[in-house]
N, C-alpha and C. Protein backbone atom coordinates (compact mmCIF):
# COMPACT_ATOMS: atom_id res chain seq x y z
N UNK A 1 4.12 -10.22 -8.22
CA UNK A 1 5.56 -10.03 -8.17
C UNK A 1 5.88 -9.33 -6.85
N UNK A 2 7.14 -9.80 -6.19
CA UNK A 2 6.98 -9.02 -5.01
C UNK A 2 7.90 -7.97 -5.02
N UNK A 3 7.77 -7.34 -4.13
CA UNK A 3 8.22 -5.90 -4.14
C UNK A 3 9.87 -6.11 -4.07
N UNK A 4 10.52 -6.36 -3.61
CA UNK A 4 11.93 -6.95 -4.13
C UNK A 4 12.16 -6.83 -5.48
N UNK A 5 11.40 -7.81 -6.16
CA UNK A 5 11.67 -7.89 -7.04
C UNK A 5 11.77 -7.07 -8.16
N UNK A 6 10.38 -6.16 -7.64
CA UNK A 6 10.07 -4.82 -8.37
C UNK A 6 11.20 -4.04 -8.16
N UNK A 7 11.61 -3.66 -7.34
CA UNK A 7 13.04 -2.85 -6.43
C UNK A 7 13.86 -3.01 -7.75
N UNK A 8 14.13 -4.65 -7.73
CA UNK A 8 16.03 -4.94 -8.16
C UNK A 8 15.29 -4.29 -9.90
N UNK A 9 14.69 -5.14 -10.47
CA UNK A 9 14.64 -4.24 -11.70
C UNK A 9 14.51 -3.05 -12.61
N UNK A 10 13.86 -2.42 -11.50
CA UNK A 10 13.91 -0.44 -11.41
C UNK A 10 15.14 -0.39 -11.35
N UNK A 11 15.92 -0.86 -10.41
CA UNK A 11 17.34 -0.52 -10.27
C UNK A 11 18.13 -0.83 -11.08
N UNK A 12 18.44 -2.02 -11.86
CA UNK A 12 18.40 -2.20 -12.89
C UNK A 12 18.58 -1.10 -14.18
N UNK A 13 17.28 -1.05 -14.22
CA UNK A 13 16.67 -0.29 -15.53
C UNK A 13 16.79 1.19 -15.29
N UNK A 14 17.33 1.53 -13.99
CA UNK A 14 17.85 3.09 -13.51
C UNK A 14 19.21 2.97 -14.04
N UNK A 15 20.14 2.05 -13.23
CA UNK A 15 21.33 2.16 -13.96
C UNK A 15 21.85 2.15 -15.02
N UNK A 16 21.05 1.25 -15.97
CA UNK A 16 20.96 1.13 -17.53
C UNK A 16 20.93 2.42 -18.43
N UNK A 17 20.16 3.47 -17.65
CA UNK A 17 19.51 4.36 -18.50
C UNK A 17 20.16 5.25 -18.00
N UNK A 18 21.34 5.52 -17.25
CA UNK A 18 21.89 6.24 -17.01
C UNK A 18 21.86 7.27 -15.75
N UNK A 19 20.54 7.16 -15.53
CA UNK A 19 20.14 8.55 -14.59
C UNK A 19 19.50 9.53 -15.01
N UNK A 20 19.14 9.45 -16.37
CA UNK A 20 18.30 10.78 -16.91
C UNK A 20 16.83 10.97 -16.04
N UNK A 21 16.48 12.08 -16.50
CA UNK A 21 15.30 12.80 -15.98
C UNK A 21 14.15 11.74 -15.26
N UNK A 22 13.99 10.79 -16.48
CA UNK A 22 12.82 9.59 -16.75
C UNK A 22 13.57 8.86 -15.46
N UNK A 23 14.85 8.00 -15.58
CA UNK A 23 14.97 7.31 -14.55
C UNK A 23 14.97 8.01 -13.22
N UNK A 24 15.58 9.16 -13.07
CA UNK A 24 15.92 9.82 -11.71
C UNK A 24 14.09 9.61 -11.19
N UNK A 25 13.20 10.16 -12.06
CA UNK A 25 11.73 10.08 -11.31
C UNK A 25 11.71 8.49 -10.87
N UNK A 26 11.94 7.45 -11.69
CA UNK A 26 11.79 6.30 -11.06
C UNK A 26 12.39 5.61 -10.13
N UNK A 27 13.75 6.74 -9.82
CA UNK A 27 14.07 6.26 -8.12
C UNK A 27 13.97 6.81 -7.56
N UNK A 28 13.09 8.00 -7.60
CA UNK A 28 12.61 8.97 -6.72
C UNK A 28 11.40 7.69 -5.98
N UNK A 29 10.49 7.63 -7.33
CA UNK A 29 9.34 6.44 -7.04
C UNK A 29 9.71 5.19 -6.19
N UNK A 30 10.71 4.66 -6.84
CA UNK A 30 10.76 3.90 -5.69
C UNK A 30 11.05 3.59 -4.46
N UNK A 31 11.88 4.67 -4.30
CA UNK A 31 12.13 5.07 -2.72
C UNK A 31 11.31 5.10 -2.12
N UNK A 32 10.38 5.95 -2.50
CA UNK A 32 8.87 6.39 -1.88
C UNK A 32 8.09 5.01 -1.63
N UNK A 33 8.33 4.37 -2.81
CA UNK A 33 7.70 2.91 -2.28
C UNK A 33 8.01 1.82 -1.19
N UNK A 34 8.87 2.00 -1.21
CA UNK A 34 9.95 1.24 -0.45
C UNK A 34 10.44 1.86 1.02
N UNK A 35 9.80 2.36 1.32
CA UNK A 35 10.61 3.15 2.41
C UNK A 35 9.23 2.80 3.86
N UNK A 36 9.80 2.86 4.99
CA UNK A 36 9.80 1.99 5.82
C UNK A 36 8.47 3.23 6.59
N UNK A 37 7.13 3.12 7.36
CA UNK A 37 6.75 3.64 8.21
C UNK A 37 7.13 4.51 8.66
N UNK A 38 8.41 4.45 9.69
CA UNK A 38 8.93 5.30 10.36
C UNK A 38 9.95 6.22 9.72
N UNK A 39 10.13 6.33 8.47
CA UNK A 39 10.63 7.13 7.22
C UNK A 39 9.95 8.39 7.17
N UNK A 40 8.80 7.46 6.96
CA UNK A 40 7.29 8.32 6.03
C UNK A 40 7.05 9.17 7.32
N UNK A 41 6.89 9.16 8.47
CA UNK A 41 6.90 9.46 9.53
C UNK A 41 7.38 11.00 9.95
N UNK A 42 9.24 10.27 9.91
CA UNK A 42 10.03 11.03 10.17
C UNK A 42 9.83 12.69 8.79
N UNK A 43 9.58 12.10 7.62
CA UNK A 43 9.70 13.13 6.19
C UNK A 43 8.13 14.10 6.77
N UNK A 44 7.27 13.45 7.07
CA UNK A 44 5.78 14.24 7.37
C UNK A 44 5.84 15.33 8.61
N UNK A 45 6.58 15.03 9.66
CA UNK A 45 7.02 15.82 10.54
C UNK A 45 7.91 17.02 10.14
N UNK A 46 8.85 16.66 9.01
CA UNK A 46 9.58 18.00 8.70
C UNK A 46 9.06 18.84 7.75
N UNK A 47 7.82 18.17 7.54
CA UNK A 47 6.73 19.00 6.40
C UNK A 47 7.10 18.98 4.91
N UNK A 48 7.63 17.63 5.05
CA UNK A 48 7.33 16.75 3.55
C UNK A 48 5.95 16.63 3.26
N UNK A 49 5.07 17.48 2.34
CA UNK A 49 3.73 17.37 1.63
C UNK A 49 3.40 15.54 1.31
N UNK A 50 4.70 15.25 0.50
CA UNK A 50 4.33 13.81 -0.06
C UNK A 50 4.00 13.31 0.95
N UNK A 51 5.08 12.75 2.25
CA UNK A 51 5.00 11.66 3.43
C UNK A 51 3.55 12.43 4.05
N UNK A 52 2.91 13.37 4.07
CA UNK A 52 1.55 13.53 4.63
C UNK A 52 0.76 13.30 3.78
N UNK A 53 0.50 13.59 2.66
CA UNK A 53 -0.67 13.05 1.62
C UNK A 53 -0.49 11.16 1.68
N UNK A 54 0.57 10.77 2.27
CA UNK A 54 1.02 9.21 1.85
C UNK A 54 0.14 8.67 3.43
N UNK A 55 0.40 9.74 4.58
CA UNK A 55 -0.05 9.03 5.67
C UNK A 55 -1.58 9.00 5.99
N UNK A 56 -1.80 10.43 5.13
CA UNK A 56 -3.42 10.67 5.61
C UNK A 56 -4.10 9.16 5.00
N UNK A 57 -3.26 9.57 3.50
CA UNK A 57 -4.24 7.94 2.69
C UNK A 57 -4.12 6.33 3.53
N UNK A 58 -3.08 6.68 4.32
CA UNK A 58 -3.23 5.35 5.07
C UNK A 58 -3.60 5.25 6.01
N UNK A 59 -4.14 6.05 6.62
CA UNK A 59 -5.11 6.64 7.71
C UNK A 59 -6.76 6.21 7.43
N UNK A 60 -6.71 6.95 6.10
CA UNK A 60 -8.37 6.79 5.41
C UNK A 60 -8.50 5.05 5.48
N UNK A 61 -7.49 4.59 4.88
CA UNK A 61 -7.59 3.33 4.39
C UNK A 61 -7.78 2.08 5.83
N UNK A 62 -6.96 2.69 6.50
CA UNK A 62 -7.21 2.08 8.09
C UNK A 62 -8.65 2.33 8.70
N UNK A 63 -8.86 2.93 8.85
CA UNK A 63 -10.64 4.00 8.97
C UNK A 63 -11.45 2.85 8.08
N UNK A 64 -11.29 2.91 6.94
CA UNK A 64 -12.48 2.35 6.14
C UNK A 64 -12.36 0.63 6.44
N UNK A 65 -10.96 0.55 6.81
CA UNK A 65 -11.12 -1.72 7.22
C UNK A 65 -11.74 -1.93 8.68
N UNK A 66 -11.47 -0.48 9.35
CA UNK A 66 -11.89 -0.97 10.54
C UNK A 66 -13.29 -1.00 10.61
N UNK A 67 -14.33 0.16 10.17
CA UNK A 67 -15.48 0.48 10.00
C UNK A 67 -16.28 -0.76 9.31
N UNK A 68 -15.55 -1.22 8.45
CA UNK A 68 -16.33 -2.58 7.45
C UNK A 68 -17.11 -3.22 8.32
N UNK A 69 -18.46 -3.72 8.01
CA UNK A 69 -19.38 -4.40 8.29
C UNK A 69 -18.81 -5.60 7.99
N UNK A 70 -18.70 -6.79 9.20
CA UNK A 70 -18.70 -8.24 9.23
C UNK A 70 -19.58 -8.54 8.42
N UNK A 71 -18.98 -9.63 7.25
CA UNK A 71 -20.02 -10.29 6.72
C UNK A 71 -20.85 -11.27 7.33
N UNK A 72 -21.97 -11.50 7.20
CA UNK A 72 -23.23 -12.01 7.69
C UNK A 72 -22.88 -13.50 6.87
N UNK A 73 -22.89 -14.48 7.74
CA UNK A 73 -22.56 -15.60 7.32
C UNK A 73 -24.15 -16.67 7.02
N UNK A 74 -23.55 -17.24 5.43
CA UNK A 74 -25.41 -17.92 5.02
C UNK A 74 -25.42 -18.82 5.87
N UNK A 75 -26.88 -18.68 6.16
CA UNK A 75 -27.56 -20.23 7.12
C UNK A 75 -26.91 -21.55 6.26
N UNK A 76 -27.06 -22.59 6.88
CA UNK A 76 -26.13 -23.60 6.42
C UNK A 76 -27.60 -24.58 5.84
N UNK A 77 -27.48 -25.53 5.24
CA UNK A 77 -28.67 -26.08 4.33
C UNK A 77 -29.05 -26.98 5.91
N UNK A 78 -28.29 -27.73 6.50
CA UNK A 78 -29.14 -28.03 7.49
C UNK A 78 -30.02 -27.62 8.30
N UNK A 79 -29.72 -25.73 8.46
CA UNK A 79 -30.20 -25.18 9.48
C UNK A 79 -31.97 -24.85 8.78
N UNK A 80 -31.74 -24.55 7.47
CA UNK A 80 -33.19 -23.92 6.40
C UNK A 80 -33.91 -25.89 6.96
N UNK A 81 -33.16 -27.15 6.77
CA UNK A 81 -34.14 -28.03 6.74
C UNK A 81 -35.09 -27.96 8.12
N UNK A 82 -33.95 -27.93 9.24
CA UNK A 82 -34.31 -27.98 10.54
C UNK A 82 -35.60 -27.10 10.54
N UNK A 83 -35.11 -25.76 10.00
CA UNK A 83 -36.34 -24.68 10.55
C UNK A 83 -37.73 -25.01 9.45
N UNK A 84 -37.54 -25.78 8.84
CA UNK A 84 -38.75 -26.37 7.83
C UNK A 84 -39.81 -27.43 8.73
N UNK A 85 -38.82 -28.34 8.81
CA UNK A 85 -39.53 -29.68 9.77
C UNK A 85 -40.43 -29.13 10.91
C-alpha cells in the first residue's frame, strides 16, 4: 500500500475519532512519517531528540548498504563444462 494511501486513511480515521488522545498520537505518527528529509533535518538541528534518533538510524542504515558485500555471481553451467573438458 503506498504511503498516500496510508496518509489519506489515518486522516480519515483521525477526523472520525475526533482528535482524542489515541488519534492526536496518530497524527503526531504520521507526520513523522511523512515528512520530507530536509524537515527531519531542520527539527534535529533545533534539538528535536526524535529527528536525531530518526537520522542517526538512517545513517546506520546507509553505512550498512554501502558496506554490503557484492554478491558473488554462480559460474554459469557452460563455464563448470568448459573447465571439465
Amino acid at each position: 500500500m503506498a504511503v498516500n494511501a496510508i496518509a489519506s486513511i489515518t486522516a480519515a480515521y483521525v477526523q472520525q475519532a475526533g482528535g482524542g488522545s489515541q488519534a492526536g498520537g496518530l497524527s503526531a505518527a504520521l507526520q513523522e512519517a511523512t515528512e520530507t528529509p530536509a524537515v527531519t533535518m531542520k527539527e534535529a538541528a533545533s534539538g528535536d531528540m526524535q529527528a536525531v534518533r530518526k537520522l542517526a538510524k538512517q545513517q546506520q542504515q546507509a553505512m550498512a548498504t554501502r558496506q554490503a558485500p557484492a554478491p558473488t555471481p554462480a559460474p554459469s553451467p557452460q563455464a563448470t563444462v568448459d573447465a571439465l573438458a
